[in-house]
C-alpha atoms as a PDB file:
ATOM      1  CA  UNK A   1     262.532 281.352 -61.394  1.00  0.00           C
ATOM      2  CA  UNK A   2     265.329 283.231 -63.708  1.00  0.00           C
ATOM      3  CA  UNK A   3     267.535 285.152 -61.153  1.00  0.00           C
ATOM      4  CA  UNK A   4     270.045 284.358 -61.672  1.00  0.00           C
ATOM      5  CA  UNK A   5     272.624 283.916 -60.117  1.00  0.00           C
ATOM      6  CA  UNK A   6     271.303 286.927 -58.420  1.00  0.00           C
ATOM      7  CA  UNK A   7     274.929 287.997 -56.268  1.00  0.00           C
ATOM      8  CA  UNK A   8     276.499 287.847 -60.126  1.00  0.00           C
ATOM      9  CA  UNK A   9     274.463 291.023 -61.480  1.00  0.00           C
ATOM     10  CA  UNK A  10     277.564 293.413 -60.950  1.00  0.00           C
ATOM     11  CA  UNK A  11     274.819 296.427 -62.850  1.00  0.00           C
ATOM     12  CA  UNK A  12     273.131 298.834 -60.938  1.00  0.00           C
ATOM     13  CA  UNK A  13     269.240 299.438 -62.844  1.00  0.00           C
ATOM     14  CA  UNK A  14     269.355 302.806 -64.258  1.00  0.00           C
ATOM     15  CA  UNK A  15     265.623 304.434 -64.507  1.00  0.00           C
ATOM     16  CA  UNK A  16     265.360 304.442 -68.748  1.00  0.00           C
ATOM     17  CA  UNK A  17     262.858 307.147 -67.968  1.00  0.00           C
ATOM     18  CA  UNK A  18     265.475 309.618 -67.810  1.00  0.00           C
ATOM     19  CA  UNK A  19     266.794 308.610 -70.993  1.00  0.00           C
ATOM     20  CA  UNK A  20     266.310 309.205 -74.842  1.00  0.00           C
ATOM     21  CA  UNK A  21     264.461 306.900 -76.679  1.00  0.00           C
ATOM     22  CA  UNK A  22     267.929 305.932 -78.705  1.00  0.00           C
ATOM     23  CA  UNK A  23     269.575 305.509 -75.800  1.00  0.00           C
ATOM     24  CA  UNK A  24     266.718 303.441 -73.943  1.00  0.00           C
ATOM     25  CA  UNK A  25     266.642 301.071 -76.852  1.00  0.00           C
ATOM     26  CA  UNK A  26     270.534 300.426 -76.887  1.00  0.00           C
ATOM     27  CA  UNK A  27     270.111 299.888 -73.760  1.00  0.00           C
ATOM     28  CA  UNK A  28     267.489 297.404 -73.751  1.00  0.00           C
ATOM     29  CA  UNK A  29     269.478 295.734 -76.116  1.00  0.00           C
ATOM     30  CA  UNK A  30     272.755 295.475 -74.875  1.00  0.00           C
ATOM     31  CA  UNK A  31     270.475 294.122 -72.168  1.00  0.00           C
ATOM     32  CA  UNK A  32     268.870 291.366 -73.770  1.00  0.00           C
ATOM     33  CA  UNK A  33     272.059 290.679 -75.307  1.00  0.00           C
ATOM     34  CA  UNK A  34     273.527 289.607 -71.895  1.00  0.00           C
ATOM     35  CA  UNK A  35     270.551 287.640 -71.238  1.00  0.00           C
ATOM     36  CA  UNK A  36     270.708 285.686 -74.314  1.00  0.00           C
ATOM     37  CA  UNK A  37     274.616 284.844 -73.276  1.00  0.00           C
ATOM     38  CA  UNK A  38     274.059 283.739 -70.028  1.00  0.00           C
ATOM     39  CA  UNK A  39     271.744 280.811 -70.599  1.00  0.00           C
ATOM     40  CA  UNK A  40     272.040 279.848 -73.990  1.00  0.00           C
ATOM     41  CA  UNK A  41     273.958 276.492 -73.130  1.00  0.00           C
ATOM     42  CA  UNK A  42     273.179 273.079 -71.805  1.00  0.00           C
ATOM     43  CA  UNK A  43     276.024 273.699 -69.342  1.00  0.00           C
ATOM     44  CA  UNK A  44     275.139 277.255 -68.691  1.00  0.00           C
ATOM     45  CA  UNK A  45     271.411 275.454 -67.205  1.00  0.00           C
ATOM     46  CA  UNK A  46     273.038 272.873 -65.575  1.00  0.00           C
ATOM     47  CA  UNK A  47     275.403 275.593 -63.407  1.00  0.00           C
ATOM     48  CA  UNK A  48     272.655 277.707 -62.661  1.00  0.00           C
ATOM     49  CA  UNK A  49     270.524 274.740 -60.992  1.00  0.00           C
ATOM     50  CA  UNK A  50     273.304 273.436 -59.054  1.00  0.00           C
ATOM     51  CA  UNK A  51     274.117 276.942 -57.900  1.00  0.00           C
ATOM     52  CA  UNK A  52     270.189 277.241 -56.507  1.00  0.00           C
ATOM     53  CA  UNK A  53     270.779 273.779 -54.533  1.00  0.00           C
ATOM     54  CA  UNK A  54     273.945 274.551 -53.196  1.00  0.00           C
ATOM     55  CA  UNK A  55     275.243 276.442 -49.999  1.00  0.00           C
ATOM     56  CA  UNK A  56     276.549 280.036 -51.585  1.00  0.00           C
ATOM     57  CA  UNK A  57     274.411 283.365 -51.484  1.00  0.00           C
ATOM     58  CA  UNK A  58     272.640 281.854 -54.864  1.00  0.00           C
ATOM     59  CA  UNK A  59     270.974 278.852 -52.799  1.00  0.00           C
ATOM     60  CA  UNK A  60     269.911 280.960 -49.739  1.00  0.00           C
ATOM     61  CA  UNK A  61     268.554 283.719 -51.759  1.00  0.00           C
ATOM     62  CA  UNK A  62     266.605 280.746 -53.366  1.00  0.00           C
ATOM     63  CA  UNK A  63     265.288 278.835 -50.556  1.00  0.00           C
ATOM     64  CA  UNK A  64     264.278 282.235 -48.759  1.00  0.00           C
ATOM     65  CA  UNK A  65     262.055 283.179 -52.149  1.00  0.00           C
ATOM     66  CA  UNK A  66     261.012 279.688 -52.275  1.00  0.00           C
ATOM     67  CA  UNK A  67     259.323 280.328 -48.784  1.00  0.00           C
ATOM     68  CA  UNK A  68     257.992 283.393 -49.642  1.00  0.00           C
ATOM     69  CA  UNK A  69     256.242 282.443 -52.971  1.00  0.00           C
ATOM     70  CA  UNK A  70     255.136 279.021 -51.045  1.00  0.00           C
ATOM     71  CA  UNK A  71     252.999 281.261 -48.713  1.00  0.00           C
ATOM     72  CA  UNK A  72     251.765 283.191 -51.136  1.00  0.00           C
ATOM     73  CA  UNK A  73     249.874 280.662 -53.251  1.00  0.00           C
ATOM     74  CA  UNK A  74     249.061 278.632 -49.986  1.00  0.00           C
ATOM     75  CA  UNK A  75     245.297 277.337 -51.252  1.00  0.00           C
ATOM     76  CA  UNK A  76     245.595 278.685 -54.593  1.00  0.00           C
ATOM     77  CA  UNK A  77     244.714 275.792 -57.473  1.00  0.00           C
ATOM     78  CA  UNK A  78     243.904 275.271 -61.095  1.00  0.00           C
ATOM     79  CA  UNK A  79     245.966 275.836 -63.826  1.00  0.00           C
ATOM     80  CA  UNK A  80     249.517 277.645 -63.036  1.00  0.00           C
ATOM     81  CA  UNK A  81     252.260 279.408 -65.651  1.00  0.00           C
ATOM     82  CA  UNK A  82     256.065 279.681 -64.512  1.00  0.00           C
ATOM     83  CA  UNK A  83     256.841 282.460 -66.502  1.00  0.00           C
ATOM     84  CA  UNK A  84     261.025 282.571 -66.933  1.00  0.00           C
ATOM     85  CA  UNK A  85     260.877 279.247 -65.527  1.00  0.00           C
ATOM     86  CA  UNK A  86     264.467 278.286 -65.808  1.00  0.00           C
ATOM     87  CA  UNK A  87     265.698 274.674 -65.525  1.00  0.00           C
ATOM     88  CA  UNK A  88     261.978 274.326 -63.360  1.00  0.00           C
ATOM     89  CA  UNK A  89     263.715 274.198 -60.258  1.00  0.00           C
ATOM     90  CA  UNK A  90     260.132 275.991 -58.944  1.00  0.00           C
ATOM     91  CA  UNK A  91     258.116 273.908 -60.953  1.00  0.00           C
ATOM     92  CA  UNK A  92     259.806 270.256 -59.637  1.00  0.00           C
ATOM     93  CA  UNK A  93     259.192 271.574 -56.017  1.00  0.00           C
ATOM     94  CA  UNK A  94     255.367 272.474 -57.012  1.00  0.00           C
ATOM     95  CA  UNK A  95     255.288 268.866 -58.005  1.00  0.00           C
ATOM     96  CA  UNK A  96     256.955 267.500 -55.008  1.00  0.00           C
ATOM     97  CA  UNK A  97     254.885 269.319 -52.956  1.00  0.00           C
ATOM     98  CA  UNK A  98     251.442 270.273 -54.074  1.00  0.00           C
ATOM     99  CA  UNK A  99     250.744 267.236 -56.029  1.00  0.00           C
ATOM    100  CA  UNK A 100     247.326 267.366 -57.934  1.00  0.00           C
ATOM    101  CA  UNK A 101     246.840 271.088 -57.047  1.00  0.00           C
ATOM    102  CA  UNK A 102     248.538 272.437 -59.846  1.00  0.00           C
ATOM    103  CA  UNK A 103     248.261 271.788 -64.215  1.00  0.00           C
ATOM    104  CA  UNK A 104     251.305 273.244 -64.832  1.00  0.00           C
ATOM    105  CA  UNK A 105     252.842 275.278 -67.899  1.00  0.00           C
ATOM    106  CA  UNK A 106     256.480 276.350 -67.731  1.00  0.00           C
ATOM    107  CA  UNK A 107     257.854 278.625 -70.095  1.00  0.00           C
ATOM    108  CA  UNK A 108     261.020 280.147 -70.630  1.00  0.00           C
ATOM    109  CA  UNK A 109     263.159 282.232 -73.565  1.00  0.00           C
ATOM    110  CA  UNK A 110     265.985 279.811 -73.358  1.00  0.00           C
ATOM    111  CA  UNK A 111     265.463 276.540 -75.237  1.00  0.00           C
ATOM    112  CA  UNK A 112     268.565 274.991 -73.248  1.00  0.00           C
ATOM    113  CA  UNK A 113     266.503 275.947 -69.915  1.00  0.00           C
ATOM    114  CA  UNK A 114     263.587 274.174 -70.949  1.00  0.00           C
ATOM    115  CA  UNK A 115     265.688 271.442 -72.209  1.00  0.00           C
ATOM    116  CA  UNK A 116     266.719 271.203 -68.695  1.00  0.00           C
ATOM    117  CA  UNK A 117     263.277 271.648 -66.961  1.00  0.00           C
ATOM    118  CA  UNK A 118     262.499 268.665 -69.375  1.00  0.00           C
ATOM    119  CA  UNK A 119     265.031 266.499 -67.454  1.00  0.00           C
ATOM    120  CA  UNK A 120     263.622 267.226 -64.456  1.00  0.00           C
ATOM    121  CA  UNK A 121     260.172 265.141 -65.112  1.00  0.00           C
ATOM    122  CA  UNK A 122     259.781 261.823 -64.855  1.00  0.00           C
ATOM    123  CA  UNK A 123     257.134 259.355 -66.019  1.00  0.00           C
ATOM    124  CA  UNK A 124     255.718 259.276 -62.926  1.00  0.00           C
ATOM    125  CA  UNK A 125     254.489 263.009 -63.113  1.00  0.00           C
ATOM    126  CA  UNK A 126     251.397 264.582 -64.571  1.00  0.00           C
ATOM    127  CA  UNK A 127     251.733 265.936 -67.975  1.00  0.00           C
ATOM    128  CA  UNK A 128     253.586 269.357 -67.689  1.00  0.00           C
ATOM    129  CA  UNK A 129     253.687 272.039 -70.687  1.00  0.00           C
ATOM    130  CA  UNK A 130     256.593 273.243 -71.771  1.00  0.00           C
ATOM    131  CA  UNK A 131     257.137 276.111 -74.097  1.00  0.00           C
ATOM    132  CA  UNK A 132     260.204 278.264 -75.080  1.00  0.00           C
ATOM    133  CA  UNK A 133     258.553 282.390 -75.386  1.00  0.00           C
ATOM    134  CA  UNK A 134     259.040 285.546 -74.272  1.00  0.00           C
ATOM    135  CA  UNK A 135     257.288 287.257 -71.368  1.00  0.00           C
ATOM    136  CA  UNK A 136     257.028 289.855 -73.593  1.00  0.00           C
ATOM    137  CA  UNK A 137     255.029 287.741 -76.234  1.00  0.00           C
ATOM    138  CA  UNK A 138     253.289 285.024 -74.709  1.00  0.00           C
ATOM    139  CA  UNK A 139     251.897 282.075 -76.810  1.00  0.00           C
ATOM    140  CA  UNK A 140     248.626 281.867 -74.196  1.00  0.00           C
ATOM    141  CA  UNK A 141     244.960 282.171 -75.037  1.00  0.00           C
ATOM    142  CA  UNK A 142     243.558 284.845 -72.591  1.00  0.00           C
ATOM    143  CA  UNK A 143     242.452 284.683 -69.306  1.00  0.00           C
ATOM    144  CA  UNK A 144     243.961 280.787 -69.363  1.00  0.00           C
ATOM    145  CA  UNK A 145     245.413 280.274 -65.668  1.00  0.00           C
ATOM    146  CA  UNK A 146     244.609 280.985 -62.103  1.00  0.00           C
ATOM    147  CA  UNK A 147     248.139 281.701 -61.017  1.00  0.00           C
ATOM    148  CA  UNK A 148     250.910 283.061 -63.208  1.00  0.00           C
ATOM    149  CA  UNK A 149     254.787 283.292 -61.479  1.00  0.00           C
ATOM    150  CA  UNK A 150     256.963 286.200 -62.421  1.00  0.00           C
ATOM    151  CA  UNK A 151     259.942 284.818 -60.438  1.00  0.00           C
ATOM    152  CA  UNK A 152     263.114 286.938 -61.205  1.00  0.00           C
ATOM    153  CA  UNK A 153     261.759 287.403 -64.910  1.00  0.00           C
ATOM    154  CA  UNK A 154     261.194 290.947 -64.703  1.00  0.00           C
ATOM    155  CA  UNK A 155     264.523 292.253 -64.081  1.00  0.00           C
ATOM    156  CA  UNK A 156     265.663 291.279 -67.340  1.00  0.00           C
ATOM    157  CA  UNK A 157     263.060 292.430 -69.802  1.00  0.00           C
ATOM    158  CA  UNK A 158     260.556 295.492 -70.081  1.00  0.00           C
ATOM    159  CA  UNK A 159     258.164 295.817 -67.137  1.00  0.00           C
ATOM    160  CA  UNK A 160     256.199 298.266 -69.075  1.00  0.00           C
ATOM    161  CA  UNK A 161     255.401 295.336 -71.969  1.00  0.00           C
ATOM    162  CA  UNK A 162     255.439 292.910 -70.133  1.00  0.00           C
ATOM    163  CA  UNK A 163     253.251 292.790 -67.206  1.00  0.00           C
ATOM    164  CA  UNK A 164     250.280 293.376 -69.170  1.00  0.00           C
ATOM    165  CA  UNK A 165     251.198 290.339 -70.968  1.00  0.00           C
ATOM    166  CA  UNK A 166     251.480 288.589 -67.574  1.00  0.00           C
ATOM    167  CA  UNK A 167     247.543 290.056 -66.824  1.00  0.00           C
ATOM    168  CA  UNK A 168     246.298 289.042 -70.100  1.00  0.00           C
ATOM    169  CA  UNK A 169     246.689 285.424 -69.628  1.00  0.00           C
ATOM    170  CA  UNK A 170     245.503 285.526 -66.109  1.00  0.00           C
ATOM    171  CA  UNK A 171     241.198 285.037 -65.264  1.00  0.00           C
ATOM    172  CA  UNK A 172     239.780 287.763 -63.361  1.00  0.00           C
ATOM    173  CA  UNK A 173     240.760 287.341 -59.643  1.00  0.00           C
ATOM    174  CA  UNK A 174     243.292 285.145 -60.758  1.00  0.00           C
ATOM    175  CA  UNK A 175     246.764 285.788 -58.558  1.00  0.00           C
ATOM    176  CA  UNK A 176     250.204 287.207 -60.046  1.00  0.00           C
ATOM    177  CA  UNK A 177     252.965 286.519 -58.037  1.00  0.00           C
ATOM    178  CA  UNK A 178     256.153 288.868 -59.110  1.00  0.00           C
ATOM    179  CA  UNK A 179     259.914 288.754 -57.694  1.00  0.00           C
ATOM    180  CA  UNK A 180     262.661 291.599 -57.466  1.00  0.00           C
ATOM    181  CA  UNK A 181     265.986 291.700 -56.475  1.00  0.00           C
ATOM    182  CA  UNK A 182     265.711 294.844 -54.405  1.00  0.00           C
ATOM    183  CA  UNK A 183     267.862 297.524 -55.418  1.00  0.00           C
ATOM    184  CA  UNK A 184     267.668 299.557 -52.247  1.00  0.00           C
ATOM    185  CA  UNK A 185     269.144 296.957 -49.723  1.00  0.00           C
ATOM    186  CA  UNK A 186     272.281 297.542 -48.254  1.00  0.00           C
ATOM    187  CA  UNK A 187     273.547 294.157 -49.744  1.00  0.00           C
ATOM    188  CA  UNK A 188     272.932 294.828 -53.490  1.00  0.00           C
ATOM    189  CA  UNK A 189     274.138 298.326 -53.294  1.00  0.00           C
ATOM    190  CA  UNK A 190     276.937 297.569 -51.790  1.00  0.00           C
ATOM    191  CA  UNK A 191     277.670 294.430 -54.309  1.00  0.00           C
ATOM    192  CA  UNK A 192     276.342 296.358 -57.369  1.00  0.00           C
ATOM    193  CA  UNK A 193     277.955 299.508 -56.711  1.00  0.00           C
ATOM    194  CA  UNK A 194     281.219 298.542 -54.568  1.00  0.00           C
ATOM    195  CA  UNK A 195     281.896 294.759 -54.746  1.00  0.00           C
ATOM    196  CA  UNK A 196     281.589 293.703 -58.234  1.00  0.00           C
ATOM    197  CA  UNK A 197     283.542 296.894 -59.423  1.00  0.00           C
ATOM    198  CA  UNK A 198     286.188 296.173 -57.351  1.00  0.00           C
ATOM    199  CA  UNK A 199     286.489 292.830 -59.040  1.00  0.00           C
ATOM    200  CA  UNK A 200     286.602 293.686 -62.329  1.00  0.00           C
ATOM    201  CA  UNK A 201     289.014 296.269 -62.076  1.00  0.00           C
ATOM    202  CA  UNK A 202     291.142 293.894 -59.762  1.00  0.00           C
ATOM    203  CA  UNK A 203     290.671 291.691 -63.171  1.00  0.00           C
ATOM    204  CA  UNK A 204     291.666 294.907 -65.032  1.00  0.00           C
ATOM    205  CA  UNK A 205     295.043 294.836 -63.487  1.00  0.00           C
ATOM    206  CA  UNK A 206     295.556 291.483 -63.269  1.00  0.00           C
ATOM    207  CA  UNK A 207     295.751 291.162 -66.713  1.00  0.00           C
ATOM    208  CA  UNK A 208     298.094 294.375 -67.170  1.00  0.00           C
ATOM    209  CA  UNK A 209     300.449 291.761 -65.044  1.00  0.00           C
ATOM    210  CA  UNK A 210     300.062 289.137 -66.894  1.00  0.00           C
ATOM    211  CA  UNK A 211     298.019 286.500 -65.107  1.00  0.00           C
ATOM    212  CA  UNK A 212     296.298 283.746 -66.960  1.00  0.00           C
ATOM    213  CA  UNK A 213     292.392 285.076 -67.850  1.00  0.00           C
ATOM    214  CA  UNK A 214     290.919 281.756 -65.943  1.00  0.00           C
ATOM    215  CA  UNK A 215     292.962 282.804 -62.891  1.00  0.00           C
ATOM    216  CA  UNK A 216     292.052 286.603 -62.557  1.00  0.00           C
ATOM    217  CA  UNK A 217     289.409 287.926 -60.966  1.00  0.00           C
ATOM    218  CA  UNK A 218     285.852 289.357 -62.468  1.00  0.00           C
ATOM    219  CA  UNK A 219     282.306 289.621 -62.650  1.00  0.00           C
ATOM    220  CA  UNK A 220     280.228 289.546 -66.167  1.00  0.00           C
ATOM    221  CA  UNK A 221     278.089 292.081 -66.689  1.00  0.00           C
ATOM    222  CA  UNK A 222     274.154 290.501 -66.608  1.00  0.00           C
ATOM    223  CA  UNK A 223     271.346 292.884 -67.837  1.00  0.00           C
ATOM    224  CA  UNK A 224     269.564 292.934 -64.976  1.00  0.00           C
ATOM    225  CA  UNK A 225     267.579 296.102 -64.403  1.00  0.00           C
ATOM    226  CA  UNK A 226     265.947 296.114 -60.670  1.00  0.00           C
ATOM    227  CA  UNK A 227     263.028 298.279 -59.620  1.00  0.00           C
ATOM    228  CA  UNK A 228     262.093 299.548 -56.161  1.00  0.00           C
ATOM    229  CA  UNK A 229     259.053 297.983 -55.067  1.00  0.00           C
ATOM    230  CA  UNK A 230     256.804 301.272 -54.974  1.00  0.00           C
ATOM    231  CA  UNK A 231     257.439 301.595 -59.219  1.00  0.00           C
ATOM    232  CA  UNK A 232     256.703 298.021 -59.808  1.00  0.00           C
ATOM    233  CA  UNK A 233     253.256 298.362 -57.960  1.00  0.00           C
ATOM    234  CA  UNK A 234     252.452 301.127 -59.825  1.00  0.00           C
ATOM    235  CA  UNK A 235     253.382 299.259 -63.077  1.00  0.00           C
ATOM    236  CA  UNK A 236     251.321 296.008 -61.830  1.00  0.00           C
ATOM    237  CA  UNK A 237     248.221 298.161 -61.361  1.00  0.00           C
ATOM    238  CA  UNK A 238     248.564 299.876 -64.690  1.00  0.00           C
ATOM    239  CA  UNK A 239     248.443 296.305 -66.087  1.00  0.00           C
ATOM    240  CA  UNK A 240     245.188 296.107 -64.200  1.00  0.00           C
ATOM    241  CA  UNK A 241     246.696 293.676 -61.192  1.00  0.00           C
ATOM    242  CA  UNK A 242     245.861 294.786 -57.840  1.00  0.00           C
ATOM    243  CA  UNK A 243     248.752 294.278 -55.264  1.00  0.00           C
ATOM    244  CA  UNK A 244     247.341 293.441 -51.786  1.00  0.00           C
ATOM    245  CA  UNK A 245     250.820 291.960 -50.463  1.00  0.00           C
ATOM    246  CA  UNK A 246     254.551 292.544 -50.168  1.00  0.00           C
ATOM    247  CA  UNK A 247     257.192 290.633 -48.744  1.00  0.00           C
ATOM    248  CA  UNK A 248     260.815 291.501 -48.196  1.00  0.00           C
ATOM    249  CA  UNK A 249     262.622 287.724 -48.268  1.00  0.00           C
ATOM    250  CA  UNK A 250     266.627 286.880 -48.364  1.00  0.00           C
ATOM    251  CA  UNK A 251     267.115 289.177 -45.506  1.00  0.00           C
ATOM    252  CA  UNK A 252     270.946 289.345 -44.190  1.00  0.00           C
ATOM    253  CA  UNK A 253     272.915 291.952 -42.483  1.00  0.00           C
ATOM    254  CA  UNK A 254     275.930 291.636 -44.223  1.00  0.00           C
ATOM    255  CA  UNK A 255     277.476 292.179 -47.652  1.00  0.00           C
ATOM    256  CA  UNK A 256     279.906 290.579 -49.854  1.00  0.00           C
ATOM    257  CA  UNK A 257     282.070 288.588 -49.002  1.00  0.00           C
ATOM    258  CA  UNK A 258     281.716 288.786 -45.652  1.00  0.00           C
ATOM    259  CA  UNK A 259     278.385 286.752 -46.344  1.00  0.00           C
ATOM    260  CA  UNK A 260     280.560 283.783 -46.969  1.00  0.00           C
ATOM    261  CA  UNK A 261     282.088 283.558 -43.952  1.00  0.00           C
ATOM    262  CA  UNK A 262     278.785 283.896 -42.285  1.00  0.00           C
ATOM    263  CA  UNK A 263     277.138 281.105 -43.780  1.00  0.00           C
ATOM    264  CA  UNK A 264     279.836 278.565 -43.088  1.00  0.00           C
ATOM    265  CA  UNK A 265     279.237 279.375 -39.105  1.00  0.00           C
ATOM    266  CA  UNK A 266     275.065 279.654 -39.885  1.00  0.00           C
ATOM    267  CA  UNK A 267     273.133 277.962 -41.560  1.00  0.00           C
ATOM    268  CA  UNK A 268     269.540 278.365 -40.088  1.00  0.00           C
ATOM    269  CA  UNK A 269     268.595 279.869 -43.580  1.00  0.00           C
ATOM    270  CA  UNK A 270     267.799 276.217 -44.720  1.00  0.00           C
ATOM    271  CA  UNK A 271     266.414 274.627 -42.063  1.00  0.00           C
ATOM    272  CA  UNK A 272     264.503 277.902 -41.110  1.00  0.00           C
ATOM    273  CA  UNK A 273     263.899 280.006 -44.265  1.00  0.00           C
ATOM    274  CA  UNK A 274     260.669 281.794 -42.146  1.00  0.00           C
ATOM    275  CA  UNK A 275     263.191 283.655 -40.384  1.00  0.00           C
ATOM    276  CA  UNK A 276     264.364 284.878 -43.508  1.00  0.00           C
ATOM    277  CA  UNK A 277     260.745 287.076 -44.585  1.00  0.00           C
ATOM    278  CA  UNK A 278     259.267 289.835 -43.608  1.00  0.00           C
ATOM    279  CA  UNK A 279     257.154 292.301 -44.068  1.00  0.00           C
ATOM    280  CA  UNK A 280     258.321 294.695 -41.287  1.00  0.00           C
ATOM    281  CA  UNK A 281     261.600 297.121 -40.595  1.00  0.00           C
ATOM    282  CA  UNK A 282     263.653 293.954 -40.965  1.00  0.00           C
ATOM    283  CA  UNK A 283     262.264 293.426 -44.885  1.00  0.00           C
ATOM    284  CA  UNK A 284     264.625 296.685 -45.666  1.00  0.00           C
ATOM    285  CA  UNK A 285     267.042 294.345 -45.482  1.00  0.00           C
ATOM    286  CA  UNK A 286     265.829 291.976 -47.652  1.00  0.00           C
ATOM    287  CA  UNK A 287     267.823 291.543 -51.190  1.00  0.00           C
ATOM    288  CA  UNK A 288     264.586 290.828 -52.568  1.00  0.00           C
ATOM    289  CA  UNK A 289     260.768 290.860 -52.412  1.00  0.00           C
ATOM    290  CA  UNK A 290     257.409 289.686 -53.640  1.00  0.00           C
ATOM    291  CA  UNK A 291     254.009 291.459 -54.923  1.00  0.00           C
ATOM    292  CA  UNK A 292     251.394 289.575 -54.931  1.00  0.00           C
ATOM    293  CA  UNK A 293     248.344 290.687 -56.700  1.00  0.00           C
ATOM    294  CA  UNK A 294     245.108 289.938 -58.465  1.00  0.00           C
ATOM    295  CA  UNK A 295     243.842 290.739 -61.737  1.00  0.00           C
ATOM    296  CA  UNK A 296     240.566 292.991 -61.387  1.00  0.00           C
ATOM    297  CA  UNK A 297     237.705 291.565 -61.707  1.00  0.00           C
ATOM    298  CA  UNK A 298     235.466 292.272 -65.387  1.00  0.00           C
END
C-alpha cells in the first residue's frame, strides 16, 4: 500500500540497466536512503494515512487503486500478505469489507508503519500478523499464502530481487497482485519531469532572497524508480508469475496543478472510482496500473 504520496515523487526512474554496476549500487542506495527518511516517524505514518483519506491527488489516486485491486481478488480467499503494507490502510478496508475471507499478514520495512497499522485493529478483529521485513528478504515459509499484494512496494526497491521473493511465498496458482505508478502517463511526466523541477528551483531562488525555509517552495526527492508495464511483466514471469491481467486505474486528463482545481468542481472519483479503470485507450492515461498474475503451477 506504500505509494506514497505518489504526486510527491519529483524523480523520473532511470533504467539501471544502462548503468555500471558502481553506479547502479549508489544508486540503489541513495534510493533506499530516501525511503528510509520518509517513513521512519510516528508522524511521518500518521501524514501519509490522512493524506490517502483526504481529498488531494494522494486520496483519489488511492481510492481509484483501491477499486482496481478490489476487483482483482473478487472471490479470492485463504491466507493473504500486504507486502509494504504501510499504516494498513488496505488491510483495515479488507477487514471492513471481506470479513472472514481473509487471515491476514501485513508487513512492512518501517517499524513506525506497522506501529501505525497496529492502531488500526481493534479487539473486535481477527488476529492479524504483523511483521516489520523487507520485500527483498521475507521472513515467510514457502508457498504460505494464496494472495500476496505488491501495492506501490516495487517502486522503491529492486524488482529483479524482489519479485521472486514475492513468488516464493506464494502456493502454486496462488494470485500476485502488483501496483505501478506509470511512468509513461502524461500526468507523471509532466509532474516528474516539469512540475516538481519547477518547484524546487522556485525553492532554489527563494532562498537566494531570503525567505524563511518553511515558507518556500519544494519537493523532496523520494527514491521511487517506476517501470513501464511491458518490463515489469517480463520481470513477474521471470519470477515464475504468469500475468493474465492489466489495469490502467487513477485515470485524469490533467496535470499538476491544474488537477486541484479540477477536483474541487468534481468529485465523482469517490463516489464512482469505476469510472476511474480501464483497460482500454483511456488506461494510457492512467497514473498507475495493476498486474495481476499467478504463480505457475509445480
Amino acid at each position: 500500500m506504500r505509494n506514497p504520496r505518489p504526486s510527491s515523487a519529483g524523480d523520473v526512474g532511470v533504467d539501471t540497466a544502462t548503468l555500471g554496476p558502481r553506479r547502479r549500487q549508489l544508486r540503489r542506495q541513495l534510493r533506499d536512503q530516501a525511503t528510509h527518511a520518509q517513513y521512519r516517524t510516528p508522524a511521518s505514518a500518521s501524514r501519509y494515512g490522512d493524506a490517502y483519506e483526504g481529498w488531494g491527488s494522494v486520496a483519489r489516486f488511492n481510492r481509484s487503486r483501491r477499486h482496481a485491486v478490489d476487483e482483482a481478488i473478487l472471490g479470492s480467499q485463504g491466507d493473504l500478505v500486504d507486502i509494504g503494507s504501510g499504516p494498513g490502510m488496505f488491510v483495515r478496508h479488507l477487514l471492513d469489507t471481506r470479513p472472514g475471507d481473509f487471515r491476514i499478514t501485513a508487513c512492512d520495512r518501517s517499524p513506525a508503519m506497522i506501529d501505525a497499522a497496529a492502531g488500526r485493529l481493534t479487539t473486535a478483529d481477527p488476529e492479524v500478523c504483523l511483521s516489520v521485513s523487507r520485500i527483498e528478504d521475507l521472513p515467510f515459509d514457502d508457498s504460505s499464502f494464496d494472495v500476496a499484494l505488491a501495492l506501490g512496494v516495487l517502486e522503491y526497491v529492486d524488482i529483479a530481487k524482489a519479485l521472486p521473493e514475492v513468488s516464493r511465498i506464494v502456493r502454486p496458482g496462488g494470485l500476485v497482485v502488483a501496483t505501478m505508478l506509470n511512468p509513461a502517463s502524461p500526468y507523471r511526466l509532466f509532474e516528474w519531469c516539469i512540475y516538481w523541477p519547477a518547484r524546487r528551483l522556485a525553492g532554489r531562488i527563494e532562498g537566494l532572497l531570503g525567505i524563511q525555509p518553511n515558507r518556500r517552495h519544494g519537493a523532496r526527492r523520494s527514491g521511487i524508480h517506476a517501470v513501464r508495464r511491458g518490463r515489469l511483466a517480463r520481470l513477474m514471469r521471470a519470477a515464475g508469475l504468469t500475468p493474465y491481467d492489466v489495469v490502467a486505474f487513477d485515470i485524469t486528463s490533467t496535470v499538476p496543478p491544474l488537477d486541484k482545481l479540477v477536483r474541487r468542481h468534481s468529485r465523482r472519483w469517490r463516489d464512482h472510482p469505476e469510472r476511474t479503470v480501464s483497460r482500454g485507450l483511456r488506461g494510457r492515461m492512467g497514473t498507475g496500473y495493476l498486474i495481476a498474475a499467478r504463480k505457475v503451477s509445480c
